[in-house]
C-alpha atoms as a PDB file:
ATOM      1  CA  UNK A   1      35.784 134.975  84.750  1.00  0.00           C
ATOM      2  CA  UNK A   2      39.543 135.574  84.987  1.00  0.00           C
ATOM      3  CA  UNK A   3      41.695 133.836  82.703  1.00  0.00           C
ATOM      4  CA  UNK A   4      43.209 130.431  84.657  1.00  0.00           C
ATOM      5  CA  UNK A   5      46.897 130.331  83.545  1.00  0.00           C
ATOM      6  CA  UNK A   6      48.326 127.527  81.746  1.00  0.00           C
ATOM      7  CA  UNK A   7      48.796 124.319  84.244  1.00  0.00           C
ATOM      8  CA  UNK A   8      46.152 125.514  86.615  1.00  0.00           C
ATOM      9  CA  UNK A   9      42.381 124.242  87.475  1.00  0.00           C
ATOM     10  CA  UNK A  10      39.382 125.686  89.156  1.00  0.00           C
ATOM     11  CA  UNK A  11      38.186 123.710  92.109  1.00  0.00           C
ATOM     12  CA  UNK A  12      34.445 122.561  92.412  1.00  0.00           C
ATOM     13  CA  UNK A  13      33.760 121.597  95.908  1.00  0.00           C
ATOM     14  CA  UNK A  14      30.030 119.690  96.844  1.00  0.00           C
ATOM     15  CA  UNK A  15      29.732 119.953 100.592  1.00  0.00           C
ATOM     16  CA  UNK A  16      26.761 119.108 102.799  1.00  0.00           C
ATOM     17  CA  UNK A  17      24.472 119.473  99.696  1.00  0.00           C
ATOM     18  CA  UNK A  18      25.851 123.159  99.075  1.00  0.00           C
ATOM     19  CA  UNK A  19      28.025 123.589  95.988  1.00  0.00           C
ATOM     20  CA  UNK A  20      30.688 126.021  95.211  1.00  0.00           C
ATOM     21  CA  UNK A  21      34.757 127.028  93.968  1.00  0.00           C
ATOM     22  CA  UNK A  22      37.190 127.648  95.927  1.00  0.00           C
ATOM     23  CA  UNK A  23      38.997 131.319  94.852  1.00  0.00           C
ATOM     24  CA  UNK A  24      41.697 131.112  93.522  1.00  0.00           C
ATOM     25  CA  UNK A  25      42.520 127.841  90.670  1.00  0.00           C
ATOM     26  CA  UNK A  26      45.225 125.542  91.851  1.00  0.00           C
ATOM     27  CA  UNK A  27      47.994 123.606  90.005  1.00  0.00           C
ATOM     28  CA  UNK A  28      46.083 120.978  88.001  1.00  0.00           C
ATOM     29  CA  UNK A  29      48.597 118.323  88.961  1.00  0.00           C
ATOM     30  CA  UNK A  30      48.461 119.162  92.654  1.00  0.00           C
ATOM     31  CA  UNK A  31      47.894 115.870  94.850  1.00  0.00           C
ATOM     32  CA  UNK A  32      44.253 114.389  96.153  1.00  0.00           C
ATOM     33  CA  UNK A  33      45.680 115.123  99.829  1.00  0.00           C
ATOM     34  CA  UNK A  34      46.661 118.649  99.167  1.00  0.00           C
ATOM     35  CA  UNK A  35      43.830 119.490  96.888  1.00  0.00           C
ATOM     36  CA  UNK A  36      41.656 117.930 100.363  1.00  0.00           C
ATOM     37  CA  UNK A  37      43.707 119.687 102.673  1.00  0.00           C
ATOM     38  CA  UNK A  38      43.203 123.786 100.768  1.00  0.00           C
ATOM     39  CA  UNK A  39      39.312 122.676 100.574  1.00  0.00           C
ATOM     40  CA  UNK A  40      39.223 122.089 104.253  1.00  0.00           C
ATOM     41  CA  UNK A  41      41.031 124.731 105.142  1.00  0.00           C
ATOM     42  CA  UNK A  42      38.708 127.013 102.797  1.00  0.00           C
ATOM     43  CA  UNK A  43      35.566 125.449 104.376  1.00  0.00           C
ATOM     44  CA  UNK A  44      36.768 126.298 108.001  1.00  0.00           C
ATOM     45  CA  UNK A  45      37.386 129.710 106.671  1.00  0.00           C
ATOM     46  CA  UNK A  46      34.292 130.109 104.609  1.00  0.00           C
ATOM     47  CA  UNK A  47      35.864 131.080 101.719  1.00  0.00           C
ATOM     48  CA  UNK A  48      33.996 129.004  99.381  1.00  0.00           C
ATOM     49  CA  UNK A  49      30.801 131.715  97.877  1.00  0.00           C
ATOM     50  CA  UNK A  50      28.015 128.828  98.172  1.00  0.00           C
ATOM     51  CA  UNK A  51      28.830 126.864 100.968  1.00  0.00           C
ATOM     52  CA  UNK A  52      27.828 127.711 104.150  1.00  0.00           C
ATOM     53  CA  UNK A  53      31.404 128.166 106.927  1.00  0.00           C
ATOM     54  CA  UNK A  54      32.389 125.267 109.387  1.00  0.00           C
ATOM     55  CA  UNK A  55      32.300 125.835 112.740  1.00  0.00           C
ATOM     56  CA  UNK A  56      35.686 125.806 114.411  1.00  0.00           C
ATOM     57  CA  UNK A  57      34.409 122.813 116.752  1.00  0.00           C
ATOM     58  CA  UNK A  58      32.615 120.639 114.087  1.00  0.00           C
ATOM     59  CA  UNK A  59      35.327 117.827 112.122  1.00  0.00           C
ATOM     60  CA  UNK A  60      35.958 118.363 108.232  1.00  0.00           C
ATOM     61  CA  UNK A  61      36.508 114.861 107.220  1.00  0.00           C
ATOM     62  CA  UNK A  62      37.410 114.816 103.203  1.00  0.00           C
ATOM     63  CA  UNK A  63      39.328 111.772 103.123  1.00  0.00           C
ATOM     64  CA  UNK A  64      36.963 109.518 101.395  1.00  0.00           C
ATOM     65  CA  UNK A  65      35.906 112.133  99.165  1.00  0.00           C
ATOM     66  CA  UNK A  66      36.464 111.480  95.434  1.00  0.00           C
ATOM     67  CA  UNK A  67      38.769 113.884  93.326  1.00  0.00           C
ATOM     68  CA  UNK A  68      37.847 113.980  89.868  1.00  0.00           C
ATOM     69  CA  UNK A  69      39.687 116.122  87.333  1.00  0.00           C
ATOM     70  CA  UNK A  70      38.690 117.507  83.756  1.00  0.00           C
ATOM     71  CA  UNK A  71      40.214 118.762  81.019  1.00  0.00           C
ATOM     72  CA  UNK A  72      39.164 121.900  79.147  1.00  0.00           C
ATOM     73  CA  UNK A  73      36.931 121.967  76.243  1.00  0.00           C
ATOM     74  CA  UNK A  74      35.235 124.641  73.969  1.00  0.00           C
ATOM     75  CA  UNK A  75      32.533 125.686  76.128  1.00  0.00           C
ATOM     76  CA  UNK A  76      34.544 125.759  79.151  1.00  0.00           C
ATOM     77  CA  UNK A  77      38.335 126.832  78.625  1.00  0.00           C
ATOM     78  CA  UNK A  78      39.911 125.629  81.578  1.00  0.00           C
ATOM     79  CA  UNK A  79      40.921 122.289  83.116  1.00  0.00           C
ATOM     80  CA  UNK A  80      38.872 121.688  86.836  1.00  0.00           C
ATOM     81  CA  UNK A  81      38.732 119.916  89.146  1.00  0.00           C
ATOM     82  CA  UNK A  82      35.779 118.227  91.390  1.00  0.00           C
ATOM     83  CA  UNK A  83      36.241 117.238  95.292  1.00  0.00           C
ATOM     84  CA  UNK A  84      32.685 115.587  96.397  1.00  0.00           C
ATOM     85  CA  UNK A  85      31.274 113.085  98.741  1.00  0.00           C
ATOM     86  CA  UNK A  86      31.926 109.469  97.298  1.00  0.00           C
ATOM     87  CA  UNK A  87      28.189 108.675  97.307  1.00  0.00           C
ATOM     88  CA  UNK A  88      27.063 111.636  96.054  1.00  0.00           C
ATOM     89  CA  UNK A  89      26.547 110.670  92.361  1.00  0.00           C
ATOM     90  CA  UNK A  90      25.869 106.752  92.759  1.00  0.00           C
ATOM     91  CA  UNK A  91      22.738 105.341  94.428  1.00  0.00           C
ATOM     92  CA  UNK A  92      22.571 107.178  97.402  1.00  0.00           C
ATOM     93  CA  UNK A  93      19.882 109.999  97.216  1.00  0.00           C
ATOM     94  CA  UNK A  94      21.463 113.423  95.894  1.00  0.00           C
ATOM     95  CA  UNK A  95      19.908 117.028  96.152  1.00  0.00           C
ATOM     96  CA  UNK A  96      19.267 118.778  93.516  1.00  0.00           C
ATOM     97  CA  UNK A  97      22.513 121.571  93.717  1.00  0.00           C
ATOM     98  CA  UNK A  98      24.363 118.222  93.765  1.00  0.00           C
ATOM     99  CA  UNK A  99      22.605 116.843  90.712  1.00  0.00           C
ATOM    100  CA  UNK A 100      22.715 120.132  88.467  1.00  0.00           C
ATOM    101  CA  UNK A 101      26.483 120.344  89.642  1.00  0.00           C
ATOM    102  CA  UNK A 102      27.192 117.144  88.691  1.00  0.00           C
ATOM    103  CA  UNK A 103      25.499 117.655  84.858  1.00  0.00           C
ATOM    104  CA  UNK A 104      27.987 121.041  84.786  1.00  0.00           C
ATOM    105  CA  UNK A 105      30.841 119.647  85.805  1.00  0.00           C
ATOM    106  CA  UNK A 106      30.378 116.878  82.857  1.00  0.00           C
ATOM    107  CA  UNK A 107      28.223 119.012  80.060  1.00  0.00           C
ATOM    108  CA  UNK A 108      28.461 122.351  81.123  1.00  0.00           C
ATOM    109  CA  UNK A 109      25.394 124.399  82.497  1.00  0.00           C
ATOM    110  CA  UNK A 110      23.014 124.672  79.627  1.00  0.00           C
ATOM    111  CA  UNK A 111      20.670 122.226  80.735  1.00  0.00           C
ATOM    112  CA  UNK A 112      19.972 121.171  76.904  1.00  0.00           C
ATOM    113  CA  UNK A 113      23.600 119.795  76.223  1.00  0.00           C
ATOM    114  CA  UNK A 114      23.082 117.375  79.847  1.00  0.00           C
ATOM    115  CA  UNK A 115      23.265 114.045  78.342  1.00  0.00           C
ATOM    116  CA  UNK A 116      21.542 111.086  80.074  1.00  0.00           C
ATOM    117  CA  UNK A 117      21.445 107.333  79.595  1.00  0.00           C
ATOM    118  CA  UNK A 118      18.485 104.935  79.813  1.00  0.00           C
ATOM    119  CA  UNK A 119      19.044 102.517  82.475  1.00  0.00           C
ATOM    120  CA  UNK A 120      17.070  99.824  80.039  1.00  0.00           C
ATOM    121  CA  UNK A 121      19.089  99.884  76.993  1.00  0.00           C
ATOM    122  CA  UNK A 122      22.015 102.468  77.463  1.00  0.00           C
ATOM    123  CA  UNK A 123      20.728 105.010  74.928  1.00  0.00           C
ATOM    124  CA  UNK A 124      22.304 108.346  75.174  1.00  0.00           C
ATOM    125  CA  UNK A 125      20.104 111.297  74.969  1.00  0.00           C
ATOM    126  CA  UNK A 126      20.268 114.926  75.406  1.00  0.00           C
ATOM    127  CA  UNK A 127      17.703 117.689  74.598  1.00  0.00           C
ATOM    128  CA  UNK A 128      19.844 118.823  71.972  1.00  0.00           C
ATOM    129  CA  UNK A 129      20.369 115.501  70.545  1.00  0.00           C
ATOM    130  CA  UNK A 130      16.555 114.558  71.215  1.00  0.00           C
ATOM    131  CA  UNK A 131      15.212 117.999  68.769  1.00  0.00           C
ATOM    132  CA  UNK A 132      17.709 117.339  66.558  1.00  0.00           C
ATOM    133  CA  UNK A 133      16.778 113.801  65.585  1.00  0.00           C
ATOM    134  CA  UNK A 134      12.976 114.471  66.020  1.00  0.00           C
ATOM    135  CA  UNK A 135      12.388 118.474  65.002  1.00  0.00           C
ATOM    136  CA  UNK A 136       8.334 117.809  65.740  1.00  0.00           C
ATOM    137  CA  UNK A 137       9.211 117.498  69.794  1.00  0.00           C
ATOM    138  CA  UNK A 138       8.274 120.038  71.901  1.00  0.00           C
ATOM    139  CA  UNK A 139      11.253 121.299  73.580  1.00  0.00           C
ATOM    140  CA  UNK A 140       9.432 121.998  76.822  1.00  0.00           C
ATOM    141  CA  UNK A 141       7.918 118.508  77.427  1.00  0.00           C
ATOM    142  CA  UNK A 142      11.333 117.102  76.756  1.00  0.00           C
ATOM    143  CA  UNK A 143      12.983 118.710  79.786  1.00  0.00           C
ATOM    144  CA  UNK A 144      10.130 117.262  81.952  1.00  0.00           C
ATOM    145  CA  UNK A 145      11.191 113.495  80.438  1.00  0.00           C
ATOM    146  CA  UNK A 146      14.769 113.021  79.031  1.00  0.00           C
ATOM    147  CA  UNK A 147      15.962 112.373  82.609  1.00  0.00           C
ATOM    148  CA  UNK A 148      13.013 110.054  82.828  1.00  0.00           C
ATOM    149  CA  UNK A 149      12.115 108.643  79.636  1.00  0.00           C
ATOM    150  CA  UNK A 150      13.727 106.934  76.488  1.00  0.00           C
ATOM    151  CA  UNK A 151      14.071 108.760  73.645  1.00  0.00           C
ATOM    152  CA  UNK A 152      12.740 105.354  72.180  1.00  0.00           C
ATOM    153  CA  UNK A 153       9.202 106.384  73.349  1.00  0.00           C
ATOM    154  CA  UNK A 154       8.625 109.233  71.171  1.00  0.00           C
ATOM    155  CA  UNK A 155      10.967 107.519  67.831  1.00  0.00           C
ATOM    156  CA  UNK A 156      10.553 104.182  67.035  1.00  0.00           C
ATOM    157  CA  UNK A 157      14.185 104.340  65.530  1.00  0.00           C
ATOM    158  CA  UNK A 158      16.329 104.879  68.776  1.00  0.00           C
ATOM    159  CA  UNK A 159      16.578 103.502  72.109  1.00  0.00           C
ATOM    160  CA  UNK A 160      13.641 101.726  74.078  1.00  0.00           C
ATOM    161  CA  UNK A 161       9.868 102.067  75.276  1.00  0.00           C
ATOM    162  CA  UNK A 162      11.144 101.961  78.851  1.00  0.00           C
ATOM    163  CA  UNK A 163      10.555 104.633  81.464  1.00  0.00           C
ATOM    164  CA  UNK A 164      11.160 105.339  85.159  1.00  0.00           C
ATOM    165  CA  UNK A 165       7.958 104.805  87.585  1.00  0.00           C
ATOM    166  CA  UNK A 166       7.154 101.163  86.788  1.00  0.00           C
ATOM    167  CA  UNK A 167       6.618  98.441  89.051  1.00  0.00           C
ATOM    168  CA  UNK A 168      10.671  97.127  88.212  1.00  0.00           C
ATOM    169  CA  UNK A 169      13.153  99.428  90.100  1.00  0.00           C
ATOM    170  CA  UNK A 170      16.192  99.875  87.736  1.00  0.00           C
ATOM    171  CA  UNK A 171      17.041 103.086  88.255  1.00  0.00           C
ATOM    172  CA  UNK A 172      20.319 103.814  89.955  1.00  0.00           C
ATOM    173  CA  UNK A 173      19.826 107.905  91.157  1.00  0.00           C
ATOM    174  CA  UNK A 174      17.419 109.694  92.795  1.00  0.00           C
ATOM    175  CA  UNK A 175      17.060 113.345  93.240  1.00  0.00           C
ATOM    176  CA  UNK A 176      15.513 114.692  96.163  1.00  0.00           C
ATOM    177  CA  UNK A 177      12.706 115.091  97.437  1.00  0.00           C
ATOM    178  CA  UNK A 178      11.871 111.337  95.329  1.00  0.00           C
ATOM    179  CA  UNK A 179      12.874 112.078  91.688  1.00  0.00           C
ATOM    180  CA  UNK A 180      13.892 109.545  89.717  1.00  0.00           C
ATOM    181  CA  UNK A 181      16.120 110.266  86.941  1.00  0.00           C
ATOM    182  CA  UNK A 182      18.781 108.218  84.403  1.00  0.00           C
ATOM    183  CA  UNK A 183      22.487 108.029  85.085  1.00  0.00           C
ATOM    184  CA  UNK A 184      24.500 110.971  83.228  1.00  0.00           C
ATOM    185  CA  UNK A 185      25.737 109.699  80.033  1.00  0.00           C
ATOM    186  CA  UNK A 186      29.265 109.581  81.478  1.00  0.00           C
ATOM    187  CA  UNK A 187      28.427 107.742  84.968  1.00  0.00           C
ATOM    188  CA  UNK A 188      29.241 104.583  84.907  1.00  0.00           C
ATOM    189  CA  UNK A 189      26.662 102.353  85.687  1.00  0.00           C
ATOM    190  CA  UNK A 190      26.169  99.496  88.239  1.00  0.00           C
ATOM    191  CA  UNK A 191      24.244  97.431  86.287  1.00  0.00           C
ATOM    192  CA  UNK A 192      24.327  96.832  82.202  1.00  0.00           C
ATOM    193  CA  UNK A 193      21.472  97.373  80.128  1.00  0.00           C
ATOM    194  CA  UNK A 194      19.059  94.459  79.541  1.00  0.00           C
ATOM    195  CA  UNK A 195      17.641  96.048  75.891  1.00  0.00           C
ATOM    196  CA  UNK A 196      19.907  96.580  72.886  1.00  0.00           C
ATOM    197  CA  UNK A 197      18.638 100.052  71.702  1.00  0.00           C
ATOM    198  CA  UNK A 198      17.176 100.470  68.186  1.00  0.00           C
ATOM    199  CA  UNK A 199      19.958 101.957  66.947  1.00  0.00           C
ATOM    200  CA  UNK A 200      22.528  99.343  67.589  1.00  0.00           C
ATOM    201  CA  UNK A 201      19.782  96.571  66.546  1.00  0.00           C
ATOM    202  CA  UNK A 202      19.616  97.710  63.181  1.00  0.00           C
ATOM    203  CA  UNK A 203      23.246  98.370  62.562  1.00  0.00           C
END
């Protein structure tokens, strides 16, 4: 990727479930309205690699879509910035571009750094973090729970026994076509837990 000068961001744009950047980065201080207005106009010009054009007769309405910015870090050198739908990462159902943008927007896009948090007790849990603390896990199995599960399940030293699928409905995403997963680690959740994890009990 091209080096993003000093004071400038890349721009992540979730559409109508498609996901893509716009070309060129933008000042990182530039205003929600503008930063709405050069998406729109990018979108009527399909200039966005990802997302599909805009008709000239359909409405682009961005206004009540939420501008988040971050800063750069050591995996990813450059400060960006995030334009999506405002229910797009809170209870309303999500597709799965929108879900896997989301997690690379906040952790980057190896899936083992994603870091989730159990609904039941607010553990924190990534892959990473999950092998790490318990070296006998199969690394494979965990990607099919750690969205899912509690790490508490599989170590009796962290977290809870709770899990999604249960008769009691606490879980605040879904990805389609009826996936439920855990909040990221850095969404902010509706609801706080009703568990103290392991962790924090024994401290």
């Amino acid at each position: 990727m091209t080096d993003i000068p000093a004071g400038y961001a890349r721009v992540n744009v979730t559409y109508k479930g498609q996901q893509g950047e716009l070309t060129d980065p933008v000042l990182t201080e530039a205003n929600e309205d503008t930063i709405r207005q050069w998406v729109a106009e990018a979108l009527r010009g399909g200039d966005i690699a990802g997302i599909d054009p805009v008709p000239t007769d359909d409405a682009i309405a961005l206004q009540d879509f939420v501008v988040e910015r971050f800063p750069a870090r050591v995996d990813i050198p450059y400060a960006r910035i995030s334009l999506r739908p405002k229910t797009a990462f809170g209870k309303a159902r999500m597709t799965h571009v929108e879900w896997a943008a989301r997690a690379a927007e906040l952790y980057g896009k190896d899936p083992r750094g994603w870091k989730f948090r159990c609904p039941a007790c607010g553990h924190q849990q990534s892959i990473a973090e999950a092998l790490e603390r318990n070296p006998e896990l199969d690394e494979g199995a965990a990607q099919a729970w750690i969205y899912f599960a509690c790490e508490g399940r599989f170590n009796d030293q962290v977290g809870c026994n709770w899990a999604l699928g249960g008769l009691l409905q606490i879980h605040e995403r879904v990805v389609e076509p009826d996936r439920k997963v855990f909040l990221f680690a850095d969404d902010e959740p509706e609801r706080p837990p009703f568990y103290t994890p392991k962790e924090k009990a024994a401290a």
